[in-house]
C-alpha atoms as a PDB file:
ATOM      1  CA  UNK A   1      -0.999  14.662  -2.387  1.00  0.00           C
ATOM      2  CA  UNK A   2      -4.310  14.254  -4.153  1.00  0.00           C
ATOM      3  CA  UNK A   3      -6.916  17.068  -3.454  1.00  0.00           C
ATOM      4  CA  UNK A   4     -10.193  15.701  -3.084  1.00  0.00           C
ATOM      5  CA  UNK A   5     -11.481  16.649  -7.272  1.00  0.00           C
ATOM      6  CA  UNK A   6      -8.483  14.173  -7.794  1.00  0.00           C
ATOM      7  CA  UNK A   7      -9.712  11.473  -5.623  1.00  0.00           C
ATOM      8  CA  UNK A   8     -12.519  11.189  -6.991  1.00  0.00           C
ATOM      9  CA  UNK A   9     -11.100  10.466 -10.214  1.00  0.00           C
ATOM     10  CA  UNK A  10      -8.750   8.048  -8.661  1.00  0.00           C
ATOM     11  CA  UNK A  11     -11.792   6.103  -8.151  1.00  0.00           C
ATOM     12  CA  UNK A  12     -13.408   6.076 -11.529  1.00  0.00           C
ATOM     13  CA  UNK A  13      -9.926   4.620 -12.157  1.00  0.00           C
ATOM     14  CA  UNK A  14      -9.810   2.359  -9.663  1.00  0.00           C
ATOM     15  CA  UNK A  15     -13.469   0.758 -11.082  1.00  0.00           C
ATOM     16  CA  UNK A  16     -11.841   0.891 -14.811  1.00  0.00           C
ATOM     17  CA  UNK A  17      -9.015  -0.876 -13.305  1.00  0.00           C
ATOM     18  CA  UNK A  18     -11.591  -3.691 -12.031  1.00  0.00           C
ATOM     19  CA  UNK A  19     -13.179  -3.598 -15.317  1.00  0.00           C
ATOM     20  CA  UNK A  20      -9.872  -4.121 -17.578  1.00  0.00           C
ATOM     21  CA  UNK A  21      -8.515  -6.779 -14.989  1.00  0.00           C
ATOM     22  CA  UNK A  22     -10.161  -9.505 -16.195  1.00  0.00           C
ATOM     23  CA  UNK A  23      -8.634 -12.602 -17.358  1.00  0.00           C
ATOM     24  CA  UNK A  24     -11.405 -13.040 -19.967  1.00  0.00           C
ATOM     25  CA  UNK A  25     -11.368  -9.891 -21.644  1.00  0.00           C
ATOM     26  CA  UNK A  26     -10.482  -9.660 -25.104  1.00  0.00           C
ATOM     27  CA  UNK A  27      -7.495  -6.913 -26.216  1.00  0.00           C
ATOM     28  CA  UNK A  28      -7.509  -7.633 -29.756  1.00  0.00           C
ATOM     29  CA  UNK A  29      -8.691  -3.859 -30.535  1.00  0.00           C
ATOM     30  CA  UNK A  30      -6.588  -2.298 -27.905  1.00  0.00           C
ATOM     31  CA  UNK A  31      -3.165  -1.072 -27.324  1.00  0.00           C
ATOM     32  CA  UNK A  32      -2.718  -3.323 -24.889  1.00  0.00           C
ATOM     33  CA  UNK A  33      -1.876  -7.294 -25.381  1.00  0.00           C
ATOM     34  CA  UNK A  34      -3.164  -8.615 -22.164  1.00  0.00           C
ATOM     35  CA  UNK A  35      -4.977  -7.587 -18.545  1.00  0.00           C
ATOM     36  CA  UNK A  36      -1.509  -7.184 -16.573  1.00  0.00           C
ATOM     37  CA  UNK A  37      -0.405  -4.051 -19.109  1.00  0.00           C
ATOM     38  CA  UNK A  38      -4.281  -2.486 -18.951  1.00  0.00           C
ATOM     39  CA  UNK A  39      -4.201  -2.810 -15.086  1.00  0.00           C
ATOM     40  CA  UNK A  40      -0.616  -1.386 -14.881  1.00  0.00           C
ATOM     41  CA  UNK A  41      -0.716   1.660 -16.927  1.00  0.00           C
ATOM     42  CA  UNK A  42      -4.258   2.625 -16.145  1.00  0.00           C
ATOM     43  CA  UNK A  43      -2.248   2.366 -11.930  1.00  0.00           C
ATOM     44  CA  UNK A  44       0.619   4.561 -13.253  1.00  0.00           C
ATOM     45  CA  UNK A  45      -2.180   7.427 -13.987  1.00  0.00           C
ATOM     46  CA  UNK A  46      -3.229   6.682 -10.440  1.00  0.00           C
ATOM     47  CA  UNK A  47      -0.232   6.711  -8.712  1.00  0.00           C
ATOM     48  CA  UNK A  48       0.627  10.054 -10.680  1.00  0.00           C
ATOM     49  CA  UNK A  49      -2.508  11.562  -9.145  1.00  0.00           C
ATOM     50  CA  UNK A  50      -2.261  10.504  -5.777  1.00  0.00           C
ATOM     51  CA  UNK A  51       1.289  12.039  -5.840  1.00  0.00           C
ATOM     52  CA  UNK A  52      -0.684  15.637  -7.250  1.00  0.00           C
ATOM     53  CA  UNK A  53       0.659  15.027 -10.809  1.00  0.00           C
ATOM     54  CA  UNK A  54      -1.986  16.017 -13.936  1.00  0.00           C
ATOM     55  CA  UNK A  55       0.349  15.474 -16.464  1.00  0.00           C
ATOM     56  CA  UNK A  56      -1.140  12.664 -17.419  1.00  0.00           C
ATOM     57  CA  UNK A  57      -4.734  14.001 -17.959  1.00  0.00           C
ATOM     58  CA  UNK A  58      -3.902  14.143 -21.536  1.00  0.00           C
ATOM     59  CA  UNK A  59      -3.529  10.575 -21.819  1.00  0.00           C
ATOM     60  CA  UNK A  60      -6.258   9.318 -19.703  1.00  0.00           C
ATOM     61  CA  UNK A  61      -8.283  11.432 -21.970  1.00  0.00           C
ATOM     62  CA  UNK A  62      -7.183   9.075 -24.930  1.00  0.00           C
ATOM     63  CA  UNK A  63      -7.517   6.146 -23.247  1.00  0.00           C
ATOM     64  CA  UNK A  64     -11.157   7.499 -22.232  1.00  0.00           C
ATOM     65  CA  UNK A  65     -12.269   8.761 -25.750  1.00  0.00           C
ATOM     66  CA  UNK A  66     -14.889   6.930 -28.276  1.00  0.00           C
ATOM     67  CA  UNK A  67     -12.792   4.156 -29.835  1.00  0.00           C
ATOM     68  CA  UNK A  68      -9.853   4.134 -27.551  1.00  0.00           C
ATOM     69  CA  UNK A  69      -8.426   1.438 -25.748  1.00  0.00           C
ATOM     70  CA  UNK A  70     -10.810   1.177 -22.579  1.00  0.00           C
ATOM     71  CA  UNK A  71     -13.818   1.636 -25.326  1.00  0.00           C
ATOM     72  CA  UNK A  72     -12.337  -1.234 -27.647  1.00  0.00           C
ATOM     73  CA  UNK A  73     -11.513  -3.827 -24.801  1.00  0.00           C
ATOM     74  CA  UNK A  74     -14.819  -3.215 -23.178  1.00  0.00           C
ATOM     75  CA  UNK A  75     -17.005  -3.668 -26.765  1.00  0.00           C
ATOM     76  CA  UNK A  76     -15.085  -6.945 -27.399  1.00  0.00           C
ATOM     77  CA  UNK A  77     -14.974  -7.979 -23.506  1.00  0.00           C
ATOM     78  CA  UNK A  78     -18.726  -7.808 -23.544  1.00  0.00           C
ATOM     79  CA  UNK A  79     -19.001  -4.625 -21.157  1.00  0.00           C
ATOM     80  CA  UNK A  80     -19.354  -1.856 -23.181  1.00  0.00           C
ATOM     81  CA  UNK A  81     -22.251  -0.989 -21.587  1.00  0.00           C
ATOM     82  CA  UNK A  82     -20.073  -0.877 -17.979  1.00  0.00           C
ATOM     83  CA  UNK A  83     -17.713   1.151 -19.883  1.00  0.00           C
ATOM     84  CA  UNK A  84     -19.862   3.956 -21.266  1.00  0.00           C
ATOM     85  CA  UNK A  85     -21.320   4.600 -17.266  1.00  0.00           C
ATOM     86  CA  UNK A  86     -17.363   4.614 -16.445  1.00  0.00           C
ATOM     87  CA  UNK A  87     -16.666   7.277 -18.868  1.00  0.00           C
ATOM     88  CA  UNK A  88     -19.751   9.381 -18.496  1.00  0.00           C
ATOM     89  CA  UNK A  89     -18.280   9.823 -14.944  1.00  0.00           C
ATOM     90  CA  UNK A  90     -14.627  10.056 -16.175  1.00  0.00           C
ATOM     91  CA  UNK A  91     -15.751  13.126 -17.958  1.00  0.00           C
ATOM     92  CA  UNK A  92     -17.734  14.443 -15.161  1.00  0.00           C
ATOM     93  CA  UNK A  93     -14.128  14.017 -12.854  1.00  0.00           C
ATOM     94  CA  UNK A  94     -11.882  15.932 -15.452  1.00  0.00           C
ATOM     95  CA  UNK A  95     -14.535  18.379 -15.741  1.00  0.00           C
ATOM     96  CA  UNK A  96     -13.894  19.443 -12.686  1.00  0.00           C
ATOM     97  CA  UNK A  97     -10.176  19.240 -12.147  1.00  0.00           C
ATOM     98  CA  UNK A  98     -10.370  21.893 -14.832  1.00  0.00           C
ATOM     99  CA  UNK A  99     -12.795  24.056 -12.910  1.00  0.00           C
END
């Protein structure tokens, strides 16, 4: 079960989740081809946390980092703005898992 440092991750994720879903994004940059496999992996991490499983921190951190995959479809997508708020709190969230 997630404790409540984990939930509030969860949500960052859920909002990168809205962010990613779009039909009009562009995932030329990204390691993802299309919407439906952003949406689904970034739920995997989700569903891992809600079950009380980190072990996919590592990864999230990746997908979280200058350049990587969220970063790239939200620069081409037209929100990289949206994306650098997402990630400042993304970082503050893993901060304190590790705390």
């Amino acid at each position: 079960m997630a404790n409540a440092d984990s939930k509030s991750l969860i949500a960052v994720l859920q909002e990168t989740k809205q962010l990613l879903g779009s039909s009009d994004n562009d995932f030329v940059w990204s390691s993802w081809d299309n919407a439906e496999q952003a949406v689904a992996e970034i739920q995997q991490h989700i569903e891992k946390l809600e079950s009380g499983d980190h072990s996919g921190l590592a990864d999230l951190k990746l997908l979280f980092a200058p350049t990587g995959s969220i970063q790239e479809a939200g620069e081409s997508s037209g929100w990289g703005k949206k994306f650098l708020a997402v990630a400042d709190k993304f970082d503050r969230e893993i901060g304190r898992l590790k705390s």
